[in-house]
N, C-alpha and C. Protein backbone atom coordinates (compact mmCIF):
# COMPACT_ATOMS: atom_id res chain seq x y z
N UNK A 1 -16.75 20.22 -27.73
CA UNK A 1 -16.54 19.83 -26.35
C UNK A 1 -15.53 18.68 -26.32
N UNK A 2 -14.19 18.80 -25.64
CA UNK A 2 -13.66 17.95 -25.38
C UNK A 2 -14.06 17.06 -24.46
N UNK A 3 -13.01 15.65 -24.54
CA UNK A 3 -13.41 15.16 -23.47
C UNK A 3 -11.87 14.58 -23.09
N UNK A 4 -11.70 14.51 -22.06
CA UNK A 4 -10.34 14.12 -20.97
C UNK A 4 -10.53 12.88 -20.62
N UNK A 5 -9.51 11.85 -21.22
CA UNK A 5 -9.75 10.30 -20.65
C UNK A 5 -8.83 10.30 -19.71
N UNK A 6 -9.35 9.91 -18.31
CA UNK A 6 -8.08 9.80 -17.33
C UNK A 6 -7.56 7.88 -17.39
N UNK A 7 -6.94 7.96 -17.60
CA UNK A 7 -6.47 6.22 -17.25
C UNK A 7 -6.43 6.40 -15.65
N UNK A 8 -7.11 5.16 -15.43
CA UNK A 8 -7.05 4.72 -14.36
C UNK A 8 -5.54 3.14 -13.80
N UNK A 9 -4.82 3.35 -13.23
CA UNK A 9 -3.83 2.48 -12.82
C UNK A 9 -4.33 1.45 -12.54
N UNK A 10 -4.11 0.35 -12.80
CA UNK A 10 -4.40 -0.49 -12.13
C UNK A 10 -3.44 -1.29 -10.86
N UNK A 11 -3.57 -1.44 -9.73
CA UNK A 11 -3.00 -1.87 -8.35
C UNK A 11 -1.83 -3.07 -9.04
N UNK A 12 -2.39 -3.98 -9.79
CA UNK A 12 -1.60 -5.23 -9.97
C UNK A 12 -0.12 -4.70 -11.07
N UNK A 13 -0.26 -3.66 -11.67
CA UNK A 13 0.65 -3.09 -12.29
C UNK A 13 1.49 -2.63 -11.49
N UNK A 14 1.22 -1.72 -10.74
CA UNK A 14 2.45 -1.35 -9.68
C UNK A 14 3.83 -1.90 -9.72
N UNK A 15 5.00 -1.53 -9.13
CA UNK A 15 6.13 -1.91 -9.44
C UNK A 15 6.72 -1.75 -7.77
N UNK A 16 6.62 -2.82 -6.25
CA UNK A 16 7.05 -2.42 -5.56
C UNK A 16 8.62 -2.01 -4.99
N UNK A 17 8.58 -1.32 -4.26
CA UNK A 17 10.38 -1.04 -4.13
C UNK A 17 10.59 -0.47 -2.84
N UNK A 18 11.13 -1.55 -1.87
CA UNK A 18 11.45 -1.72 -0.37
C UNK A 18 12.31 0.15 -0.51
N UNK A 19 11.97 0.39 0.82
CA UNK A 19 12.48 1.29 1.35
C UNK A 19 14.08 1.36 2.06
N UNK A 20 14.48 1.80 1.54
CA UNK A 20 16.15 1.68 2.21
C UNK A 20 16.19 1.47 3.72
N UNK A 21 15.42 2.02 4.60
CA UNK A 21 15.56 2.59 5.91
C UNK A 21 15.08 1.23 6.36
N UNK A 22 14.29 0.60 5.92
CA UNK A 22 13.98 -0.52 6.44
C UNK A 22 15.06 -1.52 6.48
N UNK A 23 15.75 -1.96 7.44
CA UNK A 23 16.18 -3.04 8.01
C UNK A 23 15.48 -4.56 7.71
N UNK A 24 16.21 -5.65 7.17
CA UNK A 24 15.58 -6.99 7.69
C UNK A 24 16.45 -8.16 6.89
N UNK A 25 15.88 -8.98 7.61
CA UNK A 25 16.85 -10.50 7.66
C UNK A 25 15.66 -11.57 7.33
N UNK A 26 16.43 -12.70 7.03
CA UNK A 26 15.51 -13.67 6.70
C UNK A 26 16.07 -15.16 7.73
N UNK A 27 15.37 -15.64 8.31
CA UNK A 27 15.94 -16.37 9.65
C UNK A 27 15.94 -17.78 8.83
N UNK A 28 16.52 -18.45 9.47
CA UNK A 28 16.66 -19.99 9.00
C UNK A 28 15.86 -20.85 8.57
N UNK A 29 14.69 -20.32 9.14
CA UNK A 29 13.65 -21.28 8.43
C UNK A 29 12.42 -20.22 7.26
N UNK A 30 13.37 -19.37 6.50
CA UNK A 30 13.26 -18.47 5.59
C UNK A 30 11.84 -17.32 5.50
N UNK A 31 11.81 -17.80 6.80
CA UNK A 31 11.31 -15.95 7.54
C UNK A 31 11.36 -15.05 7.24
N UNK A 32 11.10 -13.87 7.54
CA UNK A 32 11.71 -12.46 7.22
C UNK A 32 10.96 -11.73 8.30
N UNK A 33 12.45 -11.21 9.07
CA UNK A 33 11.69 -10.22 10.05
C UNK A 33 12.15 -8.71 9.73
N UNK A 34 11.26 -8.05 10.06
CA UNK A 34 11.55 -6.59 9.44
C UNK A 34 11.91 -5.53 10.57
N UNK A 35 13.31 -4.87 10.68
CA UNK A 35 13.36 -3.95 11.73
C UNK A 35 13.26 -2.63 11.78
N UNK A 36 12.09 -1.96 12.09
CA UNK A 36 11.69 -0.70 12.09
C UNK A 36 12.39 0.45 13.14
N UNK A 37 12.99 1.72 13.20
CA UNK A 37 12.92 2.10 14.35
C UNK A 37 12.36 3.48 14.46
N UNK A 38 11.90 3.13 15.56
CA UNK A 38 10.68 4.26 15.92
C UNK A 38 11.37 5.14 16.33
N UNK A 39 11.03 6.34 15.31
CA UNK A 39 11.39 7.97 15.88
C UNK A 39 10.85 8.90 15.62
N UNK A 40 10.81 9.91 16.25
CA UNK A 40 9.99 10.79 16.47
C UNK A 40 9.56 11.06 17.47
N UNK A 41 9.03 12.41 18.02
CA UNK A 41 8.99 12.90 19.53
C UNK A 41 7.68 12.18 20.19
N UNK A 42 6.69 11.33 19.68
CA UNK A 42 6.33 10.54 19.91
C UNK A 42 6.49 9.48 20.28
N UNK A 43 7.65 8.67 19.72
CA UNK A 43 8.05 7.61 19.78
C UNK A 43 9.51 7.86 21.36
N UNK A 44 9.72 8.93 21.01
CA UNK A 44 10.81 8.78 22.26
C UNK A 44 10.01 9.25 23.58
N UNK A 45 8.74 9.56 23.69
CA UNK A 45 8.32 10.00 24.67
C UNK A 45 7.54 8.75 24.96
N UNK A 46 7.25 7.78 24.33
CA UNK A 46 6.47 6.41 24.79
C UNK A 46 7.58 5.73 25.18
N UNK A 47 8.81 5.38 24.39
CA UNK A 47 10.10 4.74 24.59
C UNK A 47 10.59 5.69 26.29
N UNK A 48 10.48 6.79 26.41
CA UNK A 48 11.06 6.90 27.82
C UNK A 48 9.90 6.67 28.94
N UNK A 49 8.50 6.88 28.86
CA UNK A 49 7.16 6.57 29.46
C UNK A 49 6.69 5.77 29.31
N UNK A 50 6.72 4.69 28.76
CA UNK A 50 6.03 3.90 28.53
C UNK A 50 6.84 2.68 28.17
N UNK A 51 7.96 2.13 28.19
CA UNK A 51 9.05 1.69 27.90
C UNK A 51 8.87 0.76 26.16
N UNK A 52 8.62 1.72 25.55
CA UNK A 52 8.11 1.06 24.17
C UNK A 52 9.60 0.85 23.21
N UNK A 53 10.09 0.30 22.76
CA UNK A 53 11.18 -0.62 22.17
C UNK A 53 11.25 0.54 20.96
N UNK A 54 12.93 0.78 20.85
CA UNK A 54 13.31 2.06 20.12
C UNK A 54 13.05 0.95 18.66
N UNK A 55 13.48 -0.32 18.73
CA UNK A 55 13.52 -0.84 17.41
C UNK A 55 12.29 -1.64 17.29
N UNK A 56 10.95 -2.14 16.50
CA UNK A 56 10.02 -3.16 16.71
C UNK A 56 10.86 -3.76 15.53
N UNK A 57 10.41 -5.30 15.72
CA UNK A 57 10.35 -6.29 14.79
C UNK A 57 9.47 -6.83 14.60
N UNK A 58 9.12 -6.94 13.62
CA UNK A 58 7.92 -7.51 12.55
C UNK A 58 8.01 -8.39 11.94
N UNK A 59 7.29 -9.45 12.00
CA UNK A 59 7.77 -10.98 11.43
C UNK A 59 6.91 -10.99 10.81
N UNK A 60 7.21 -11.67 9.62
CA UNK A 60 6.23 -12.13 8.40
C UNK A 60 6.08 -13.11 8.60
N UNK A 61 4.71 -13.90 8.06
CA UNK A 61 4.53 -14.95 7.72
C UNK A 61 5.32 -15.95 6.75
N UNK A 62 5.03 -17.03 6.53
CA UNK A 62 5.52 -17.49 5.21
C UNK A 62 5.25 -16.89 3.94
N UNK A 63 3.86 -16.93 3.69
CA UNK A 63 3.63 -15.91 2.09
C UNK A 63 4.09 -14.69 2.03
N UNK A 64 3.88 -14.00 3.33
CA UNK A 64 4.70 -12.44 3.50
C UNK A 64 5.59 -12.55 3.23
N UNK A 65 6.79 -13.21 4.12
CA UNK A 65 8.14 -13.51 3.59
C UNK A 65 8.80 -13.90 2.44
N UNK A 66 8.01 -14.64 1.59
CA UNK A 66 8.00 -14.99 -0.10
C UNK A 66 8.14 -14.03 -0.51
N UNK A 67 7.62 -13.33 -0.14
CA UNK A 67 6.57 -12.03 -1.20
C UNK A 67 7.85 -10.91 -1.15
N UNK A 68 7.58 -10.70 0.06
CA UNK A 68 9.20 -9.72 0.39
C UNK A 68 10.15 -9.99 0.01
N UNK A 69 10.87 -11.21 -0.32
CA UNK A 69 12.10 -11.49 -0.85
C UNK A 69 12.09 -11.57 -2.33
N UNK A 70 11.13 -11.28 -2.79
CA UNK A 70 10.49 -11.61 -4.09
C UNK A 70 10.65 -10.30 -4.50
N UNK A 71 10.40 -9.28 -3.94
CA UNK A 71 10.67 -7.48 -4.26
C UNK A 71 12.14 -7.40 -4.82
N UNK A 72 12.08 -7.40 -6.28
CA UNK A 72 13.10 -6.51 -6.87
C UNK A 72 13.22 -5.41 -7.69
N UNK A 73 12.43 -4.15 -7.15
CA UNK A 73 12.35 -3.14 -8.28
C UNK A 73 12.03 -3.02 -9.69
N UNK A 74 11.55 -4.24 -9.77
CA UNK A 74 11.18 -4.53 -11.62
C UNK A 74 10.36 -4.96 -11.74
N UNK A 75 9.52 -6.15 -11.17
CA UNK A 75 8.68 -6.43 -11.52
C UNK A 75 7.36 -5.87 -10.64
N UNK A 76 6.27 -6.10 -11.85
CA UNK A 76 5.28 -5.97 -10.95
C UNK A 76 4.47 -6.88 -9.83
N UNK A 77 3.22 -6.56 -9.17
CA UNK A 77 2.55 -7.25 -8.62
C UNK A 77 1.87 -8.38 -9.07
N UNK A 78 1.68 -8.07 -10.48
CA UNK A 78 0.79 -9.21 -11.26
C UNK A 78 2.04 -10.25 -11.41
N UNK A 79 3.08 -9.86 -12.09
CA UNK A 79 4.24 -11.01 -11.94
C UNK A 79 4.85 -11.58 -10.70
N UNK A 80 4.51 -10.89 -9.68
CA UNK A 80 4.73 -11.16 -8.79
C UNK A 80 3.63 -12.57 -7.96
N UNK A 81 2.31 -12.38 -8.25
CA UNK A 81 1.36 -13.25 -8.38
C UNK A 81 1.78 -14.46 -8.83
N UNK A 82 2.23 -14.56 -10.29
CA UNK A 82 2.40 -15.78 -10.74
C UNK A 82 3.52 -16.72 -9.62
N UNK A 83 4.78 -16.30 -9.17
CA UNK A 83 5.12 -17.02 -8.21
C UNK A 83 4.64 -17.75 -7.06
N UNK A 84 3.83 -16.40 -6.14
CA UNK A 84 2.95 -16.51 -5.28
C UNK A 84 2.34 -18.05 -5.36
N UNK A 85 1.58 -18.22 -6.54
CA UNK A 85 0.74 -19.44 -7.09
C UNK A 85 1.58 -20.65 -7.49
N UNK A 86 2.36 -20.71 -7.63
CA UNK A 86 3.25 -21.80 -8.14
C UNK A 86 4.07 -22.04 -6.79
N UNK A 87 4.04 -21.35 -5.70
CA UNK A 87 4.88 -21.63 -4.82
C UNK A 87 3.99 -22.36 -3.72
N UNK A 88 2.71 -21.58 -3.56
CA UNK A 88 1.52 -22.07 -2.17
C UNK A 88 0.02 -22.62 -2.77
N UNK A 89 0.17 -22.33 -4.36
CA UNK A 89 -1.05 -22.91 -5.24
C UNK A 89 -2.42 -22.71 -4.36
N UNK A 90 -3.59 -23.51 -4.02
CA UNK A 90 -4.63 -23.10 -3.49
C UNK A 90 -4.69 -22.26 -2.36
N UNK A 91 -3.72 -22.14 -1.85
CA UNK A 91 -3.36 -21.74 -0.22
C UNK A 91 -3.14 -20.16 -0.24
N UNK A 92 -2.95 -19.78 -1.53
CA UNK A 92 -2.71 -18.03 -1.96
C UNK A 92 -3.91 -17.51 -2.31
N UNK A 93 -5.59 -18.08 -2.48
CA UNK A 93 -6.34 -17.87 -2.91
C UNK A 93 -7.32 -17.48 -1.94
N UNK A 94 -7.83 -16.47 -1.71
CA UNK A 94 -8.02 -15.05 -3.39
C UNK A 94 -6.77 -14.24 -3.48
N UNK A 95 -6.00 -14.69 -4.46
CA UNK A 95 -4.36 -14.12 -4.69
C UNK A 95 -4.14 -13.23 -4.56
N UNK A 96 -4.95 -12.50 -5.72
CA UNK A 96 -5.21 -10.94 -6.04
C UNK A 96 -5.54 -9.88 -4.99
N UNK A 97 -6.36 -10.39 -4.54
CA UNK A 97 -6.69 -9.40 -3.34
C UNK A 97 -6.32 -9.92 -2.16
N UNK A 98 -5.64 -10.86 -1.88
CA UNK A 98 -4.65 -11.10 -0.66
C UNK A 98 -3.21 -10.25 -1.25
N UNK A 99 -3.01 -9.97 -2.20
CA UNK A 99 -1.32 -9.24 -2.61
C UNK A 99 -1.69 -7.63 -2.73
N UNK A 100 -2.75 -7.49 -2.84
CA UNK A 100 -3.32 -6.03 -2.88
C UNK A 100 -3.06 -5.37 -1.38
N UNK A 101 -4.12 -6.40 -0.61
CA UNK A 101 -3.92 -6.14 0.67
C UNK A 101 -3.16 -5.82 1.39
N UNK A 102 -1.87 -7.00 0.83
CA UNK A 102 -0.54 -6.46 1.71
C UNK A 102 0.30 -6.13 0.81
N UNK A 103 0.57 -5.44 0.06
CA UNK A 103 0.93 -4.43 -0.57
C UNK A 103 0.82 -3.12 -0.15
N UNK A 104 -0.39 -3.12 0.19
CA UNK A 104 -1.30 -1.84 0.28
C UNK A 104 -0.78 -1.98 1.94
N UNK A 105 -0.85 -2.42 2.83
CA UNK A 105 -0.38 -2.51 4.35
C UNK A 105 1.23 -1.93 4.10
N UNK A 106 1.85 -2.75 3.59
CA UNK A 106 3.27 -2.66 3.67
C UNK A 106 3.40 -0.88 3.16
N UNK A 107 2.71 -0.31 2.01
CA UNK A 107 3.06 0.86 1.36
C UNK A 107 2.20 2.20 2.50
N UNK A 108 1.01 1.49 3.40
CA UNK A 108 0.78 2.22 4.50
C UNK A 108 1.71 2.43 5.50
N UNK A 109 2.47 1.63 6.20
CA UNK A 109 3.42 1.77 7.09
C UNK A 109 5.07 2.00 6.90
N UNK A 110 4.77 2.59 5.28
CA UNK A 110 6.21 3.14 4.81
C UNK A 110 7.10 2.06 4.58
N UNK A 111 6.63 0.82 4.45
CA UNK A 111 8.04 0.07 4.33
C UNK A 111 8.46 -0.48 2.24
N UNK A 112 7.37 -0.07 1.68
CA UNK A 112 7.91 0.11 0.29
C UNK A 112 7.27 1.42 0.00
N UNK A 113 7.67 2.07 -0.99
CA UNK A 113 7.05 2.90 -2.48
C UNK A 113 6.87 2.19 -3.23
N UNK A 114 6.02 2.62 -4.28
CA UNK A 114 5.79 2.21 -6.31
C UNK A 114 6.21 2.90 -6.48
N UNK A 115 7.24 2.40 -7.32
CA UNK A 115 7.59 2.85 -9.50
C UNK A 115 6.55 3.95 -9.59
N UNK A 116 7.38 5.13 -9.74
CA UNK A 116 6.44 5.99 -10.44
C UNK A 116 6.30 6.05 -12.20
């Protein structure tokens, strides 16, 4: 009887990588707002009924905005952590699962992939 070990990934390994389509800037007081635009026959039927904005902008926080400018296709989340901590120290804590979180948000609303 065999047996099949599946490895399981772990989240902090991941490797994030912004989406081209996504638009964004980082404002003067080193912000980052993100410009999405909504399309789809959904989106143009709220945009002509409902007067819903063809482009939203999405502003990050400060740690968001770190974090985002911090995305360069190479590293992972766990290295990505160590900055996190050296930059906001107690104020990033629970690190791990505050970078999971929005990781995991950002890769829900399409605005990165992982490194496959």
């Amino acid at each position: 009887m065999s047996q099949v070990n599946k490895k399981s990934k772990n989240y902090l390994d991941q490797i994030p990588i912004r989406m081209e389509h996504i638009l964004w800037s980082v404002e003067d007081s080193g912000l980052v707002t993100l410009d999405v635009e909504n399309k789809g026959i959904f989106n143009r039927f709220a945009h002509r009924f409902f007067h819903k904005p063809k482009i939203s902008h999405i502003h990050l926080d400060p740690m968001g905005s770190f974090v985002w400018c911090l995305i360069d296709d190479s590293r992972d989340i766990f290295s990505l952590s160590a900055s996190v901590k050296e930059q906001f120290g107690e104020e990033a804590n629970p690190l791990y699962e505050r970078l999971s979180k929005y990781f995991h948000v950002l890769h829900s609303y399409g605005f990165i992939s992982f490194k496959q």
